[in-house]
C-alpha atoms as a PDB file:
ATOM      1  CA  UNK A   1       1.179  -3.912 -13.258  1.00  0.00           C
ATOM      2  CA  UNK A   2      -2.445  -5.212 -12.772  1.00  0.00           C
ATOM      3  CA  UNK A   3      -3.869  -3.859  -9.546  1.00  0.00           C
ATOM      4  CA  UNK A   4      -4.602  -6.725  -7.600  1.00  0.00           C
ATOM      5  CA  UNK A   5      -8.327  -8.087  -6.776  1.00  0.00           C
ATOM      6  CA  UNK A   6      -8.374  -7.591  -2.695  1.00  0.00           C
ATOM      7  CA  UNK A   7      -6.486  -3.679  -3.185  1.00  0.00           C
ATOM      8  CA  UNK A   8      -9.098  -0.951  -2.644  1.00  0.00           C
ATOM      9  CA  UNK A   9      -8.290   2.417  -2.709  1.00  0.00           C
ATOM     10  CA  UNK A  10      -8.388   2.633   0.808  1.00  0.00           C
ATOM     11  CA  UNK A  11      -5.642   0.154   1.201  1.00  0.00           C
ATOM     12  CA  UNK A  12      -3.357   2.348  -1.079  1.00  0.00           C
ATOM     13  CA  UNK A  13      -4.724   6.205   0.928  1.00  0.00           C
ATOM     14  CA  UNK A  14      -3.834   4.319   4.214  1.00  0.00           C
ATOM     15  CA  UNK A  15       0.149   3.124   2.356  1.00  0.00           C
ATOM     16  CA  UNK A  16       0.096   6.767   1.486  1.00  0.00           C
ATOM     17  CA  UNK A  17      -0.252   7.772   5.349  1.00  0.00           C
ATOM     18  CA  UNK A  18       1.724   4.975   6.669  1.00  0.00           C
ATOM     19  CA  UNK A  19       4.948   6.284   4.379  1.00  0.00           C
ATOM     20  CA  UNK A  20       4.511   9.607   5.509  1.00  0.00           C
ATOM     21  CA  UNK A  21       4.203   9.196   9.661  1.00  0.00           C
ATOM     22  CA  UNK A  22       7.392   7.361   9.201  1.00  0.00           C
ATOM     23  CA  UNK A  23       6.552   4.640  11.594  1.00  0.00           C
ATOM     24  CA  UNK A  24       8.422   1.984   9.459  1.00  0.00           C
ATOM     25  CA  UNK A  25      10.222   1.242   6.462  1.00  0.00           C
ATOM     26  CA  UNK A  26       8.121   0.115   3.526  1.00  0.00           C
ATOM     27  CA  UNK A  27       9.603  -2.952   3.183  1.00  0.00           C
ATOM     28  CA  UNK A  28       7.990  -3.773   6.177  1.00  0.00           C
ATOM     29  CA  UNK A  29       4.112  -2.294   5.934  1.00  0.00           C
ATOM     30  CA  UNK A  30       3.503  -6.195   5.297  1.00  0.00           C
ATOM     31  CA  UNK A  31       1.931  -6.245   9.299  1.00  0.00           C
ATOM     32  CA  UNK A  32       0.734  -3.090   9.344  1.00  0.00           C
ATOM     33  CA  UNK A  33      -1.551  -3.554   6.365  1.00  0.00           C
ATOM     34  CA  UNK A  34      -2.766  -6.930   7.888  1.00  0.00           C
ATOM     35  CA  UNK A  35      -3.443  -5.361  11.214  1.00  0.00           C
ATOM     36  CA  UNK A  36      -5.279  -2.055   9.575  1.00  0.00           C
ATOM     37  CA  UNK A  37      -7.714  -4.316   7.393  1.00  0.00           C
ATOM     38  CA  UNK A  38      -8.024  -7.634   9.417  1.00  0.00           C
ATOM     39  CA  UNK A  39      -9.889  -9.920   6.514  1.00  0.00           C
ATOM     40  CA  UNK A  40      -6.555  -9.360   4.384  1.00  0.00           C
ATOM     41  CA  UNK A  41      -4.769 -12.607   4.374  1.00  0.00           C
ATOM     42  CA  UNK A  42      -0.351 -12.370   4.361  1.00  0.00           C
ATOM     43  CA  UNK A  43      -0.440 -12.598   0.478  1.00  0.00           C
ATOM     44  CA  UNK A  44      -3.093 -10.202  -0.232  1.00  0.00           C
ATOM     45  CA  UNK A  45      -1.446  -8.000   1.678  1.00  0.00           C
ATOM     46  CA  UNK A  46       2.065  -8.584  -0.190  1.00  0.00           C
ATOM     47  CA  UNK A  47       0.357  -8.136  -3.268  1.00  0.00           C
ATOM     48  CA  UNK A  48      -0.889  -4.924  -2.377  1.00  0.00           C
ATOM     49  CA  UNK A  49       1.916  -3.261  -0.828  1.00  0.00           C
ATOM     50  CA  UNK A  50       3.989  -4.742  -4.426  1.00  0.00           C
ATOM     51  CA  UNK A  51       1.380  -3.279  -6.054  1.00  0.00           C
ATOM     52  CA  UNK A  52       1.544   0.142  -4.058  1.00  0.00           C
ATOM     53  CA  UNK A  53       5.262   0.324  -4.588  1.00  0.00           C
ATOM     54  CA  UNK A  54       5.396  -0.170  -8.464  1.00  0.00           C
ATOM     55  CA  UNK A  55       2.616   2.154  -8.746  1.00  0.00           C
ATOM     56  CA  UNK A  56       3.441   5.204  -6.622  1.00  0.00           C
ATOM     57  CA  UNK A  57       5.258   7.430  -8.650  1.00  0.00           C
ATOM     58  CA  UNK A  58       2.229   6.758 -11.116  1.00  0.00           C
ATOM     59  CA  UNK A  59      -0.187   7.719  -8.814  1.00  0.00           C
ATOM     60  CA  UNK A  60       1.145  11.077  -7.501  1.00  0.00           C
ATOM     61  CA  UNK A  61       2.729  12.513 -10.297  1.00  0.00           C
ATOM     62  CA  UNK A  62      -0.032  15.214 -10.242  1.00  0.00           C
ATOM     63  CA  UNK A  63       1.420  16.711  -7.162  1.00  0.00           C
ATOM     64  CA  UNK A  64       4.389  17.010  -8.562  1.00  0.00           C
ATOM     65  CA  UNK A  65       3.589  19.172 -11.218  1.00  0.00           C
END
């Protein structure tokens, strides 16, 4: 999947954290994203957090090793 143009790394670290603490259910980080990084418009944000879910396993296979 091509990593959309508004996702910075940040965006994915602070995914990352929000999946961890538990606070919601992933499905629903739409908000949370939006209200972390204000300039992110609704679809950015959707983009990102589709991009974020296709891509996890991808991105931390290392620590699984």
């Amino acid at each position: 999947m091509e990593r959309p143009d508004a996702c910075l790394d940040e965006h994915l670290e602070y995914l990352d954290e929000l999946r961890e603490s538990g606070d919601t259910n992933m499905y629903g980080a739409t908000p949370f994203l939006m209200s972390e990084f204000r300039k992110l418009t609704e679809q950015e944000a959707r983009e990102i957090l589709q991009y974020w879910m296709k891509t996890f396993t991808e991105r931390h296979q290392h620590s699984n090793a």
